[in-house]
C-alpha atoms as a PDB file:
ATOM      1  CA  UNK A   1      35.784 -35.180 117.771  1.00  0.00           C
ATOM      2  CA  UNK A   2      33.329 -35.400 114.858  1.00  0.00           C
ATOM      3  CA  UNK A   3      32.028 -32.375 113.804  1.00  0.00           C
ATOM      4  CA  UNK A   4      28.562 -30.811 115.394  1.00  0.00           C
ATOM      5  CA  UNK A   5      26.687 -30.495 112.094  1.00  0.00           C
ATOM      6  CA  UNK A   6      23.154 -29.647 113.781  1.00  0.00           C
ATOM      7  CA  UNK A   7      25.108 -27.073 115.947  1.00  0.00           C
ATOM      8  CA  UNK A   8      27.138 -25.877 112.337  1.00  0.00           C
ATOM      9  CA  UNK A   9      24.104 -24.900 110.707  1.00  0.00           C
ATOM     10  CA  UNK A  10      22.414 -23.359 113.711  1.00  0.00           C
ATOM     11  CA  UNK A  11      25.294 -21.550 114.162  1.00  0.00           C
ATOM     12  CA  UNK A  12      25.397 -20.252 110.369  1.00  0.00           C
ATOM     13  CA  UNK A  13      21.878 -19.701 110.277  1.00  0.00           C
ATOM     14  CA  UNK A  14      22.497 -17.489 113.065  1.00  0.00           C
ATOM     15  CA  UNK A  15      25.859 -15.172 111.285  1.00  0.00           C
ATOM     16  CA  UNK A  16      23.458 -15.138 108.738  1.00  0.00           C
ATOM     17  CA  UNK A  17      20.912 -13.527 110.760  1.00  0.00           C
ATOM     18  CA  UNK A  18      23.796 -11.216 111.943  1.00  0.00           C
ATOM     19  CA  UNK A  19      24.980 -10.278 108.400  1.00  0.00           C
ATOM     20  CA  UNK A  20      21.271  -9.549 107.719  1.00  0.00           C
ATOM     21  CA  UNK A  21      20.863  -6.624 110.096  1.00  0.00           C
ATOM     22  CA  UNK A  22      20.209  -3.971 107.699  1.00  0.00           C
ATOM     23  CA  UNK A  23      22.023  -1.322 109.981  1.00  0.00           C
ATOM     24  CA  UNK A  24      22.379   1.215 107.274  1.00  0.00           C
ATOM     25  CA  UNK A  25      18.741   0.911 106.205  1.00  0.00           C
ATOM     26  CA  UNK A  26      17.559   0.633 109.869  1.00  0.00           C
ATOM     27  CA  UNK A  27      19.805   3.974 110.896  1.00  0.00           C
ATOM     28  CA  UNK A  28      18.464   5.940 108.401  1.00  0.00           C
ATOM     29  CA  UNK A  29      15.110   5.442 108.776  1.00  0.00           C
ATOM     30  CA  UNK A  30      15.198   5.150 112.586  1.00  0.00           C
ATOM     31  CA  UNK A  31      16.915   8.858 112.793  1.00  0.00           C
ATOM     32  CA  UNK A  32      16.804  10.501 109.405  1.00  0.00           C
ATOM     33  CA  UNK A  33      13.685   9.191 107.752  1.00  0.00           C
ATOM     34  CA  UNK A  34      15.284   8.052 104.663  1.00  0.00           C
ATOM     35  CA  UNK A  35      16.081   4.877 103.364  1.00  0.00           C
ATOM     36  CA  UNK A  36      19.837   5.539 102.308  1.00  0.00           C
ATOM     37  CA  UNK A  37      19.003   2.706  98.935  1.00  0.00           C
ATOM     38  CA  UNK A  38      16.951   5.626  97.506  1.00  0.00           C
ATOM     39  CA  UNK A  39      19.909   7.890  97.444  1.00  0.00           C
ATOM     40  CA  UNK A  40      23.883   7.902  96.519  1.00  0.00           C
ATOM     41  CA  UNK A  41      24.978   5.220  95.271  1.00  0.00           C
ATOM     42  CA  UNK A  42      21.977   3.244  96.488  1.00  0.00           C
ATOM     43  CA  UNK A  43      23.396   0.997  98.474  1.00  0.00           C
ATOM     44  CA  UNK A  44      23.285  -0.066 102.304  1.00  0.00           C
ATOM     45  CA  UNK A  45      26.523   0.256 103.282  1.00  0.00           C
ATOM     46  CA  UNK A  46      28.642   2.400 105.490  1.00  0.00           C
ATOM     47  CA  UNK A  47      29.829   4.024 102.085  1.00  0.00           C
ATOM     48  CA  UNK A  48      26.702   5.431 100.869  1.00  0.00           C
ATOM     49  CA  UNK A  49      25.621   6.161 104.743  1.00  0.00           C
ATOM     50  CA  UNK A  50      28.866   8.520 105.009  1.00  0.00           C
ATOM     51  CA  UNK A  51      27.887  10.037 101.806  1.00  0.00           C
ATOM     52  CA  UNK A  52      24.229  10.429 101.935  1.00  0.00           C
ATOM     53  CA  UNK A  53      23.962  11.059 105.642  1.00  0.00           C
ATOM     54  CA  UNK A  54      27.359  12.119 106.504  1.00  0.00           C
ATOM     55  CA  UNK A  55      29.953  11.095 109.250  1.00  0.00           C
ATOM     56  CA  UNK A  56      27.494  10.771 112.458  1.00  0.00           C
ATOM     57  CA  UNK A  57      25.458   8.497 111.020  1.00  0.00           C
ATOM     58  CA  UNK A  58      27.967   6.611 108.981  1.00  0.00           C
ATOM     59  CA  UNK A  59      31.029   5.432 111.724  1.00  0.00           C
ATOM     60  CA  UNK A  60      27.662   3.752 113.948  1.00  0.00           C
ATOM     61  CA  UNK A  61      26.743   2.331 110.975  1.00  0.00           C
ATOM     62  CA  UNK A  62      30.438   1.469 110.120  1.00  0.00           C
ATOM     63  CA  UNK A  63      30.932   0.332 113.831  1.00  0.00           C
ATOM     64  CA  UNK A  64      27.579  -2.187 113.517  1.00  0.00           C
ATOM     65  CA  UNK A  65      28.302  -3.555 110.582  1.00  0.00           C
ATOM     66  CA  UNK A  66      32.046  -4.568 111.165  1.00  0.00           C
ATOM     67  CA  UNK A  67      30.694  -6.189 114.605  1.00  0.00           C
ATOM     68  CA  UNK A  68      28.239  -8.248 112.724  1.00  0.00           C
ATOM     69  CA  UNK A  69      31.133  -9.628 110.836  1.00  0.00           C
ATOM     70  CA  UNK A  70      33.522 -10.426 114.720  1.00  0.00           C
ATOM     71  CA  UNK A  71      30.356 -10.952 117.180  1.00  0.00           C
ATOM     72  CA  UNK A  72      29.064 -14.350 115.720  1.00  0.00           C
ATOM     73  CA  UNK A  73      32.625 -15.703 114.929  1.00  0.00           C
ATOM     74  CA  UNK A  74      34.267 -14.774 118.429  1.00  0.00           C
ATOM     75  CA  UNK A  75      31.124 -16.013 119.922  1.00  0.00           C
ATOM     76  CA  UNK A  76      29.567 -18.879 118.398  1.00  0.00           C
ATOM     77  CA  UNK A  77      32.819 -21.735 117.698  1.00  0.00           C
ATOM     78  CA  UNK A  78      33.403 -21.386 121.201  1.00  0.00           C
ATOM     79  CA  UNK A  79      30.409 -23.159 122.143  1.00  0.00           C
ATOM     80  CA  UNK A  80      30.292 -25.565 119.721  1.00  0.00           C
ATOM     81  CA  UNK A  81      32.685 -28.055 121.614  1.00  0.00           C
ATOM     82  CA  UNK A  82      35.084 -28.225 118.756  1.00  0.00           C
ATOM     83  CA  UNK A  83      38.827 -28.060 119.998  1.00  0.00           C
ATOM     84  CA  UNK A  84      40.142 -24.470 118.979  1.00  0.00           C
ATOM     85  CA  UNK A  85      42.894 -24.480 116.487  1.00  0.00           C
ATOM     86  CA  UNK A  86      41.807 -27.951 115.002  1.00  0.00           C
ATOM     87  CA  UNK A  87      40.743 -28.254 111.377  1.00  0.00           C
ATOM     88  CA  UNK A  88      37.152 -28.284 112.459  1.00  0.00           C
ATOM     89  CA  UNK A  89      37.134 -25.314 114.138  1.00  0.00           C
ATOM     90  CA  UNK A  90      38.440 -23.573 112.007  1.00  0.00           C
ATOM     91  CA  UNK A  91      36.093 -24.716 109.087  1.00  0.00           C
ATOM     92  CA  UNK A  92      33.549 -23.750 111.290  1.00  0.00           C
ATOM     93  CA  UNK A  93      34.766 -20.200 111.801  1.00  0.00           C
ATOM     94  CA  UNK A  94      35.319 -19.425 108.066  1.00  0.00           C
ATOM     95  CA  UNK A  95      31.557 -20.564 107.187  1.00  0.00           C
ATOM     96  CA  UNK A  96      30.159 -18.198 109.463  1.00  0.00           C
ATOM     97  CA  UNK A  97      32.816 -15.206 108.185  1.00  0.00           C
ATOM     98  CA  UNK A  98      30.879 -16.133 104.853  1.00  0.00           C
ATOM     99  CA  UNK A  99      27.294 -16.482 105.989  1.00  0.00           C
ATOM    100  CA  UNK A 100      27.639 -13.246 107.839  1.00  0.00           C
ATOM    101  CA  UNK A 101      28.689 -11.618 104.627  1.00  0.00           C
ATOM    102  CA  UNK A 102      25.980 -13.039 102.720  1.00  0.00           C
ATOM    103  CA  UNK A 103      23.871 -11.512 105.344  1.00  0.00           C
ATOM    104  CA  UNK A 104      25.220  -8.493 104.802  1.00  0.00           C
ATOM    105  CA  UNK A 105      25.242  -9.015 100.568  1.00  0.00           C
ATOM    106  CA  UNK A 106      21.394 -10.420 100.933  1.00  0.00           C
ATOM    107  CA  UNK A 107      19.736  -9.600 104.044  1.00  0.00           C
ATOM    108  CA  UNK A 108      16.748 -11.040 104.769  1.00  0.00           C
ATOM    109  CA  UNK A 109      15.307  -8.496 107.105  1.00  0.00           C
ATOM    110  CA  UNK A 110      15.822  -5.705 104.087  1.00  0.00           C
ATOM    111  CA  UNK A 111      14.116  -7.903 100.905  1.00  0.00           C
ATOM    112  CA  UNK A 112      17.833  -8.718 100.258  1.00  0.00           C
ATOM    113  CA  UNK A 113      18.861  -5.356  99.018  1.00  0.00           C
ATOM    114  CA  UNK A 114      22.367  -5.404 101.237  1.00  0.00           C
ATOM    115  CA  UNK A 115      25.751  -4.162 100.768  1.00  0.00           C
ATOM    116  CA  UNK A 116      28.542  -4.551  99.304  1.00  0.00           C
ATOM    117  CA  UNK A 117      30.045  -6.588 102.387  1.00  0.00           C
ATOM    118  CA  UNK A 118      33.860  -5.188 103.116  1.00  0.00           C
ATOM    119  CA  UNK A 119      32.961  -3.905 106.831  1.00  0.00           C
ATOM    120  CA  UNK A 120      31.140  -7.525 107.729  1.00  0.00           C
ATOM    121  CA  UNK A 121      34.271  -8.968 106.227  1.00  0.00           C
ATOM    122  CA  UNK A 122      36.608  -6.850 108.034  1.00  0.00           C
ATOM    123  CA  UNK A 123      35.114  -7.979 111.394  1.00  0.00           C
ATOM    124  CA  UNK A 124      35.177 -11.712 110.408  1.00  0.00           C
ATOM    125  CA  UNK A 125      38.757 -10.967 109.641  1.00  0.00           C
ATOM    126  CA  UNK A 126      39.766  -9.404 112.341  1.00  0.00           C
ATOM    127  CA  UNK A 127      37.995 -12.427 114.399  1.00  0.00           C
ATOM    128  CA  UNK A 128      40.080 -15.594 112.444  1.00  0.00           C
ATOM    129  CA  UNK A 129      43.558 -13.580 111.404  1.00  0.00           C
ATOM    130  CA  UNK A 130      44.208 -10.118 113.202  1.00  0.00           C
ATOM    131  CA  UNK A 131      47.341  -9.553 111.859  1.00  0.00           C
ATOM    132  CA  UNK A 132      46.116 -10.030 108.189  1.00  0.00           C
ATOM    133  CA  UNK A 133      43.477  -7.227 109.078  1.00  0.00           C
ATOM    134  CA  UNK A 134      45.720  -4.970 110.575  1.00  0.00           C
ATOM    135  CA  UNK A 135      47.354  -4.785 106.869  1.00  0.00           C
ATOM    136  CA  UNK A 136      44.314  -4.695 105.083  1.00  0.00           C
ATOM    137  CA  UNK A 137      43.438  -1.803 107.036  1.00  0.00           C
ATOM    138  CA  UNK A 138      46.394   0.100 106.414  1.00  0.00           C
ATOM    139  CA  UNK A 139      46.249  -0.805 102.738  1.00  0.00           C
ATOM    140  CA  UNK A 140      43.045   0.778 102.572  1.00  0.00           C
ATOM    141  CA  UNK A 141      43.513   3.801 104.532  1.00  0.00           C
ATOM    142  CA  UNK A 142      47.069   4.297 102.665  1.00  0.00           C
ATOM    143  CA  UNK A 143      45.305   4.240  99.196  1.00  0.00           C
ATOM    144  CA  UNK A 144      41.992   6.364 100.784  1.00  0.00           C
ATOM    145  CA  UNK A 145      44.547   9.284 101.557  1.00  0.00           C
ATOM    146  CA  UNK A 146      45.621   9.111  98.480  1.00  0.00           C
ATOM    147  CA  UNK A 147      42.762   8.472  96.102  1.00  0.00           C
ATOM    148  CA  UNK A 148      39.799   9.035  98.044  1.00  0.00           C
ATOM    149  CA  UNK A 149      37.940   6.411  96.050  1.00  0.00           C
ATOM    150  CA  UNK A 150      36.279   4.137  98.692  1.00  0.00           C
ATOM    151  CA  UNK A 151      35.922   1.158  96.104  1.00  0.00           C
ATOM    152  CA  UNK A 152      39.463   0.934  95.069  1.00  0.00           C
ATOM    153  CA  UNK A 153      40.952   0.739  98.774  1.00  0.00           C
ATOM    154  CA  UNK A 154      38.520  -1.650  99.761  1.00  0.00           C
ATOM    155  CA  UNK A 155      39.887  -3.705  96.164  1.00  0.00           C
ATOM    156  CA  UNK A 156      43.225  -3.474  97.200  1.00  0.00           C
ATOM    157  CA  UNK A 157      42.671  -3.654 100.446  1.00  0.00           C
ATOM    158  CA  UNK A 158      40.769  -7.621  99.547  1.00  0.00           C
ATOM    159  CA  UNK A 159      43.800  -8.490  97.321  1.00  0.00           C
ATOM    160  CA  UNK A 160      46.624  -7.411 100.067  1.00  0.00           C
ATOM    161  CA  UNK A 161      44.436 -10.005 102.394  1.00  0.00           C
ATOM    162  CA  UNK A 162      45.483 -13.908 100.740  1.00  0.00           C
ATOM    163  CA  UNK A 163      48.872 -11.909 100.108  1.00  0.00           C
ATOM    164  CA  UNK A 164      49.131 -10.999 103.603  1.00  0.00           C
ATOM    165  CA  UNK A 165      48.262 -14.409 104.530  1.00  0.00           C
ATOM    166  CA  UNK A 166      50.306 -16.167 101.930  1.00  0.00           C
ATOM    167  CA  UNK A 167      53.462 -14.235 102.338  1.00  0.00           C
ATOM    168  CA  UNK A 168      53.872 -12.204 105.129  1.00  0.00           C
ATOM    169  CA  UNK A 169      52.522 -14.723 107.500  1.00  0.00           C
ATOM    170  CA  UNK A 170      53.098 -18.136 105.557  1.00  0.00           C
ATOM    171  CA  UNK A 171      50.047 -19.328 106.624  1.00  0.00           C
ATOM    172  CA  UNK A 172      50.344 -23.485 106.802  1.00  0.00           C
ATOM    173  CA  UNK A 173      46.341 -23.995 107.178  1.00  0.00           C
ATOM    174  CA  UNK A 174      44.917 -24.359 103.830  1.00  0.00           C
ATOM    175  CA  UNK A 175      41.654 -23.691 105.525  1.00  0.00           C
ATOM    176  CA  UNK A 176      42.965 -20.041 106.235  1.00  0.00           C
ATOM    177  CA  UNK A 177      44.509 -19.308 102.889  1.00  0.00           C
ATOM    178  CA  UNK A 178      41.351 -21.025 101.193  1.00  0.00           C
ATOM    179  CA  UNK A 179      39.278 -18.324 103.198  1.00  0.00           C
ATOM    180  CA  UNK A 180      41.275 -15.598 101.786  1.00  0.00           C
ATOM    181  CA  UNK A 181      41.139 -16.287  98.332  1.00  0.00           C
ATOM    182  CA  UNK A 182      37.452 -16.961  98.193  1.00  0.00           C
ATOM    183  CA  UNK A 183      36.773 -13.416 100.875  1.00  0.00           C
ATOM    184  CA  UNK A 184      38.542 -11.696  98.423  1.00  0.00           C
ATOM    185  CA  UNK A 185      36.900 -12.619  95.185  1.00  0.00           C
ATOM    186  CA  UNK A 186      33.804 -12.564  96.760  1.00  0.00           C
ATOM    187  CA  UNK A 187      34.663  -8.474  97.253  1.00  0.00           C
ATOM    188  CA  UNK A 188      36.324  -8.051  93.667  1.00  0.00           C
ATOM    189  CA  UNK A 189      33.176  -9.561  92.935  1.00  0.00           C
ATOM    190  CA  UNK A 190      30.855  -7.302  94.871  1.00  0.00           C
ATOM    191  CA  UNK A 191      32.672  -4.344  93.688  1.00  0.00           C
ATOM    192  CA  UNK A 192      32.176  -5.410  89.504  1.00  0.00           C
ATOM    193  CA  UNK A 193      30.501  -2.256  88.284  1.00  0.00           C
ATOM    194  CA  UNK A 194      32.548  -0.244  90.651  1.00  0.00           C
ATOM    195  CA  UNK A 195      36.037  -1.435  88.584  1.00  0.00           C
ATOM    196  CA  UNK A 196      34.351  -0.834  85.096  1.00  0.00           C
ATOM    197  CA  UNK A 197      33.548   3.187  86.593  1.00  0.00           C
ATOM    198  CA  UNK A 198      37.004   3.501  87.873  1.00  0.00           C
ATOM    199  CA  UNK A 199      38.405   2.075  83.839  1.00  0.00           C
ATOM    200  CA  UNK A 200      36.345   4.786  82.498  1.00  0.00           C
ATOM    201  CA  UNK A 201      36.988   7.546  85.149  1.00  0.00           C
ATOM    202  CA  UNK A 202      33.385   7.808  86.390  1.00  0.00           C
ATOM    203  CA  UNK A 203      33.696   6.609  90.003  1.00  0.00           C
ATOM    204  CA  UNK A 204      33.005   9.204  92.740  1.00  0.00           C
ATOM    205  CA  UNK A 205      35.385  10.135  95.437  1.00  0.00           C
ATOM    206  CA  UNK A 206      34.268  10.173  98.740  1.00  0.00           C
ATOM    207  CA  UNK A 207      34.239  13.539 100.741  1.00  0.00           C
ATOM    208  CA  UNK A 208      34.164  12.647 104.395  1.00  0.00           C
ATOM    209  CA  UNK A 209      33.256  15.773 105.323  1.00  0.00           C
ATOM    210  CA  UNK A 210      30.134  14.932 103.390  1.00  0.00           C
ATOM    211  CA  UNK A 211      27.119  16.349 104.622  1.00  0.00           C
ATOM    212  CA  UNK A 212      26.330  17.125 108.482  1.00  0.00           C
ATOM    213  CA  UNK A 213      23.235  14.419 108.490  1.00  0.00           C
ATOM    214  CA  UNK A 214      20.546  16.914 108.951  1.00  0.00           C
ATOM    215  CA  UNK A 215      17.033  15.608 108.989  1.00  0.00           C
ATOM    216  CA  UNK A 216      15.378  15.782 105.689  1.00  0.00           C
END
């Protein structure tokens, strides 16, 4: 069948919306009075949350923001009346992976001060190629263990995602391996300034432990 363009778009526009729930911002100030951008690394992700705010505060956070990545791709193709597994479908479920991440990267609910996107991509993953995100999640918690440097395992943890694809699965779709190339320079991307700290030794570790989340 011909592809539901009006239904497309309203569907974007809506993992956009998703993306754009500010849930770090939102948590903080909701239950901590703080706006976690004015602190830490200033930025609204689950990263700075766990660092800023500490664990409680930052696996909700963590939790929310992966979902807005699987909710609106789980949810949304299967009403469009596209057959699943067609090259339609698919399309369909790898633009709203990305809108929801531009959500997340530019939300319009928070003046478009977002994240840096690797939870919202994680869910949209782990909606279009489980197995792929089962390996990008042991990537990153093998090279968290070992380096405790949040932005490098979520780097390696974006490369090991077209290889995973590519090689370990052999992916035929070029819709799917297309996806994984572009999700993972659009991290490497997000993640610029975070690459030239590590090169000159300046990134912080993350202490998980952190602090307890006490009210300010």
């Amino acid at each position: 069948m011909d592809f539901p363009w009006v239904y497309g778009i309203a569907a974007m526009i809506i993992a956009y919306a998703c993306g754009s729930i500010p849930t770090s911002v939102w948590w903080g100030k909701a239950f901590y009075g703080m706006d976690v951008r004015d602190h830490g690394s200033r930025n609204a992700g689950a990263t700075n949350t766990f660092r800023v705010l500490g664990p409680k505060a930052g696996i909700p956070v963590l939790a929310i923001d992966i979902l807005k990545g699987f909710a609106p791709v789980r949810i949304l193709p299967n009403l469009s009346g596209l057959q699943p597994d067609t090259a339609p479908w698919m399309w369909l479920r790898v633009a709203l992976v990305l809108a929801a991440v531009l959500g997340h990267l530019y939300p319009v609910f928070a003046g478009f001060r977002g994240g840096k996107g690797v939870a919202t991509s994680l869910g949209g993953v782990l909606a279009v190629h489980p197995g792929a995100a089962a390996i990008c999640v042991a990537v990153f918690a093998l090279v968290f263990w070992l380096s405790r440097y949040v932005s490098l395992s979520s780097l390696l943890a974006a490369v090991a995602f077209p290889l995973a694809v590519g090689l370990i699965y052999r992916e035929a779709s070029p819709v799917k391996v297309g996806f994984a190339i572009v999700l993972c320079l659009m991290v490497v991307y997000t993640h610029r300034e975070n690459i030239g700290r590590l090169i000159r030794g300046e990134e912080n570790r993350l202490n998980l432990a952190g602090r307890s989340g006490t009210k300010p």
